[in-house]
N, C-alpha and C. Protein backbone atom coordinates (compact mmCIF):
# COMPACT_ATOMS: atom_id res chain seq x y z
N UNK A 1 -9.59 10.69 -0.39
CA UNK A 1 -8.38 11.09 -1.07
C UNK A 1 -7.43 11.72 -0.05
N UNK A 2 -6.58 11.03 -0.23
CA UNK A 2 -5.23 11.89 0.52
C UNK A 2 -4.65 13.45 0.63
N UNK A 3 -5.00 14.02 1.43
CA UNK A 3 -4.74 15.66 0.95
C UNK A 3 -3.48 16.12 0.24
N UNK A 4 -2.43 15.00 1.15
CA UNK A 4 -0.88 15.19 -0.11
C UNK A 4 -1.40 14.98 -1.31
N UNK A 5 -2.09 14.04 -1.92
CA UNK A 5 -2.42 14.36 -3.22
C UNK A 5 -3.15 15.29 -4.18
N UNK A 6 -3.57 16.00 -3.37
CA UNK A 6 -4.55 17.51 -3.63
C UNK A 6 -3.38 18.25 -3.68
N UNK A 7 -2.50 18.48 -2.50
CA UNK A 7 -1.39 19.57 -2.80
C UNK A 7 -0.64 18.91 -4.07
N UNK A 8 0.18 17.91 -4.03
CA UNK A 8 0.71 17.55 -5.84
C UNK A 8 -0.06 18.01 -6.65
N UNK A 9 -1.56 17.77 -6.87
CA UNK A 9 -2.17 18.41 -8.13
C UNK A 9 -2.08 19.96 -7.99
N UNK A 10 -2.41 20.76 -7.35
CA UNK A 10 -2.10 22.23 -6.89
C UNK A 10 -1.05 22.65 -7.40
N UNK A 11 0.24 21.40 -7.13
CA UNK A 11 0.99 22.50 -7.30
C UNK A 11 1.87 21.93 -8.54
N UNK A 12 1.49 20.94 -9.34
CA UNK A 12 1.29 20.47 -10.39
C UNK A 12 0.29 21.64 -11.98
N UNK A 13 -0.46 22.20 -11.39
CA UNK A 13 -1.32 23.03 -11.81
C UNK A 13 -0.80 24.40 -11.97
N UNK A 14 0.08 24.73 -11.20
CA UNK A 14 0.58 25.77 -11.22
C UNK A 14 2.01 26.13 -11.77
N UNK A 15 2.60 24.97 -11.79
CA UNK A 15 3.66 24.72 -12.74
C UNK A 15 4.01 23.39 -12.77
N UNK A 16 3.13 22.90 -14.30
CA UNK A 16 3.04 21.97 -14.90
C UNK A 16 4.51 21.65 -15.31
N UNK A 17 4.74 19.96 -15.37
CA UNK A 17 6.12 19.14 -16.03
C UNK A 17 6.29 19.72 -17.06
N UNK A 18 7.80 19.35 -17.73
CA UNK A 18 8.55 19.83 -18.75
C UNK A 18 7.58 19.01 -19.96
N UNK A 19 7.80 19.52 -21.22
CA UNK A 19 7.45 18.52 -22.13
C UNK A 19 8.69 17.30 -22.09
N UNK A 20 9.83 17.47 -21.45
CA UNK A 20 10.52 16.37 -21.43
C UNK A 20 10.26 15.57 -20.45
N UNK A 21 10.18 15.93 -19.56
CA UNK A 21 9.79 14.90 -18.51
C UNK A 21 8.37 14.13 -19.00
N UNK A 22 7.18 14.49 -19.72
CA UNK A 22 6.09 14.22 -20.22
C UNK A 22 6.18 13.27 -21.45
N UNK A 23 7.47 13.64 -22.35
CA UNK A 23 7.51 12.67 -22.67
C UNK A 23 8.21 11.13 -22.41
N UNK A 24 9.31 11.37 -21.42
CA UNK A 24 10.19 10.25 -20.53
C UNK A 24 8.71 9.06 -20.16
N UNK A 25 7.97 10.24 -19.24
CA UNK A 25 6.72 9.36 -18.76
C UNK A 25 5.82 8.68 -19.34
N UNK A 26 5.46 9.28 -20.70
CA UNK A 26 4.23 8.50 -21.87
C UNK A 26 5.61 7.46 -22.81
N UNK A 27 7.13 7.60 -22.64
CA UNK A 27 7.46 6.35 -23.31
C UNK A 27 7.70 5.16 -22.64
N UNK A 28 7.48 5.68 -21.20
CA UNK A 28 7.87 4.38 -19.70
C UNK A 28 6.44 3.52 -20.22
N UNK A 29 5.50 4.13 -20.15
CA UNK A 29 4.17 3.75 -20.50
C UNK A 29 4.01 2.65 -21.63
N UNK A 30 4.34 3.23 -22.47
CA UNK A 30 4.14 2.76 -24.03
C UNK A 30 5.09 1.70 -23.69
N UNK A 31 6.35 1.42 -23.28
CA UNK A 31 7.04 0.10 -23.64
C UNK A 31 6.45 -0.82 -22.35
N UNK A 32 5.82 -0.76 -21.00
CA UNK A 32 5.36 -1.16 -20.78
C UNK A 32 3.82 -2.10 -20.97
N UNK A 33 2.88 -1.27 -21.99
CA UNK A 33 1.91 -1.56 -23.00
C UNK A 33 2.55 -3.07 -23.57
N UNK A 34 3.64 -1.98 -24.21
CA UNK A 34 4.45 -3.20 -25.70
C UNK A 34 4.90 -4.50 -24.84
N UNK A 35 5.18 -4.48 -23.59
CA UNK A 35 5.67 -5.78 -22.93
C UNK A 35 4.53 -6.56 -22.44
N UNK A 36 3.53 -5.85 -22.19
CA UNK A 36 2.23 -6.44 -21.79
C UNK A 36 1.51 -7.19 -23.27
N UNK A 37 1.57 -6.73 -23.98
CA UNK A 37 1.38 -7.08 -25.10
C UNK A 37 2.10 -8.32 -25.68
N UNK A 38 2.99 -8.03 -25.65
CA UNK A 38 4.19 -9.00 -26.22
C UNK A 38 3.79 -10.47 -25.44
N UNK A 39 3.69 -10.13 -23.81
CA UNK A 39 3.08 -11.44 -22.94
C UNK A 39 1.74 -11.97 -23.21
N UNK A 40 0.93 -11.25 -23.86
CA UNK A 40 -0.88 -11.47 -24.14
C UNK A 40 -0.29 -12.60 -25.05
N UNK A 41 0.82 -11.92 -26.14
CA UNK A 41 0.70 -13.02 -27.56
C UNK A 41 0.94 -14.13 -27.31
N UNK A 42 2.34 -14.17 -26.94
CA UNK A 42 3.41 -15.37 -27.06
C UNK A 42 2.87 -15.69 -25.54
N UNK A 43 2.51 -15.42 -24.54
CA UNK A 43 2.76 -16.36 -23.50
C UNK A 43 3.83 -16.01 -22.71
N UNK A 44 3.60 -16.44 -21.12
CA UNK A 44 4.72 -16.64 -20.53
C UNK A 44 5.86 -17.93 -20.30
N UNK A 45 7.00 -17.46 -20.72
CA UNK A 45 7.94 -18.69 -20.60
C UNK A 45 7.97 -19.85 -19.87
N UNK A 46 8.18 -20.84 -19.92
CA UNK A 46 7.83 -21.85 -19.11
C UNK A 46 8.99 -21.99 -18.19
N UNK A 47 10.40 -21.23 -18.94
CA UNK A 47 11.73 -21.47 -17.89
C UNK A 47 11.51 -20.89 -16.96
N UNK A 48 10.29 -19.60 -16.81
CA UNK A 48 10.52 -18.52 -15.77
C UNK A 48 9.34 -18.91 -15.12
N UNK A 49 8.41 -19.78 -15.28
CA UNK A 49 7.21 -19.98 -14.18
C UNK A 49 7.86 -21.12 -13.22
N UNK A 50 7.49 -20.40 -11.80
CA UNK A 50 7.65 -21.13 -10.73
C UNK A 50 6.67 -22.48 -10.34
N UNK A 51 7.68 -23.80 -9.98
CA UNK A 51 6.98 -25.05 -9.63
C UNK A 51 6.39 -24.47 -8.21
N UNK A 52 4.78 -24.70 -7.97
CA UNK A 52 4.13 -25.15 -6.98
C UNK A 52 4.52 -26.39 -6.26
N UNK A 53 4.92 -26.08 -5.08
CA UNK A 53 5.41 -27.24 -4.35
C UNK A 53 3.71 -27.71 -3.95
N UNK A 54 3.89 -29.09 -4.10
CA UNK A 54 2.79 -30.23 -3.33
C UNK A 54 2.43 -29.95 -2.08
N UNK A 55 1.00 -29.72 -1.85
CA UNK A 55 0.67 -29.59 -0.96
C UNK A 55 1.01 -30.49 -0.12
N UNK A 56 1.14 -30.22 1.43
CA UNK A 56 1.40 -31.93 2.48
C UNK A 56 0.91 -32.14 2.82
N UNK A 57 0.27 -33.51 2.54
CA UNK A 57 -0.58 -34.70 2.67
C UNK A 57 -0.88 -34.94 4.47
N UNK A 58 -1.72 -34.43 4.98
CA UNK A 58 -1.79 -35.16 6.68
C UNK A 58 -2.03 -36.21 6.83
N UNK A 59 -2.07 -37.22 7.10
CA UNK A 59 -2.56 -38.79 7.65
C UNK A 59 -3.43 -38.92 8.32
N UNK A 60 -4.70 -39.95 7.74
CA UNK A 60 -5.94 -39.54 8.55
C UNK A 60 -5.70 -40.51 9.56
């Protein structure tokens, strides 16, 4: 583990986020869920998947 990340929790611990900022962060979350979700159901679009170009053929 990275020790910068020991000091963030430290000093995270000692004065914890706003409840606003806490909740900004659990709704970034949640609509990300809902978009992941949304892609499980329906699928990804076919306009937005990229063509695989053909591999090139060498000549034996």
């Amino acid at each position: 583990m990275n020790p910068m990340h020991l000091l963030r929790a430290a000093r995270w611990a000692r004065k914890p986020p706003s409840a606003k900022r806490v909740k900004l962060v659990l709704g970034v979350v949640a609509i990300c869920l809902v978009l992941v979700a949304i892609e499980h159901v329906v699928g990804w679009p076919e306009a937005l998947t990229i063509e695989s170009p053909r591999k090139p053929v060498l000549p034996r």
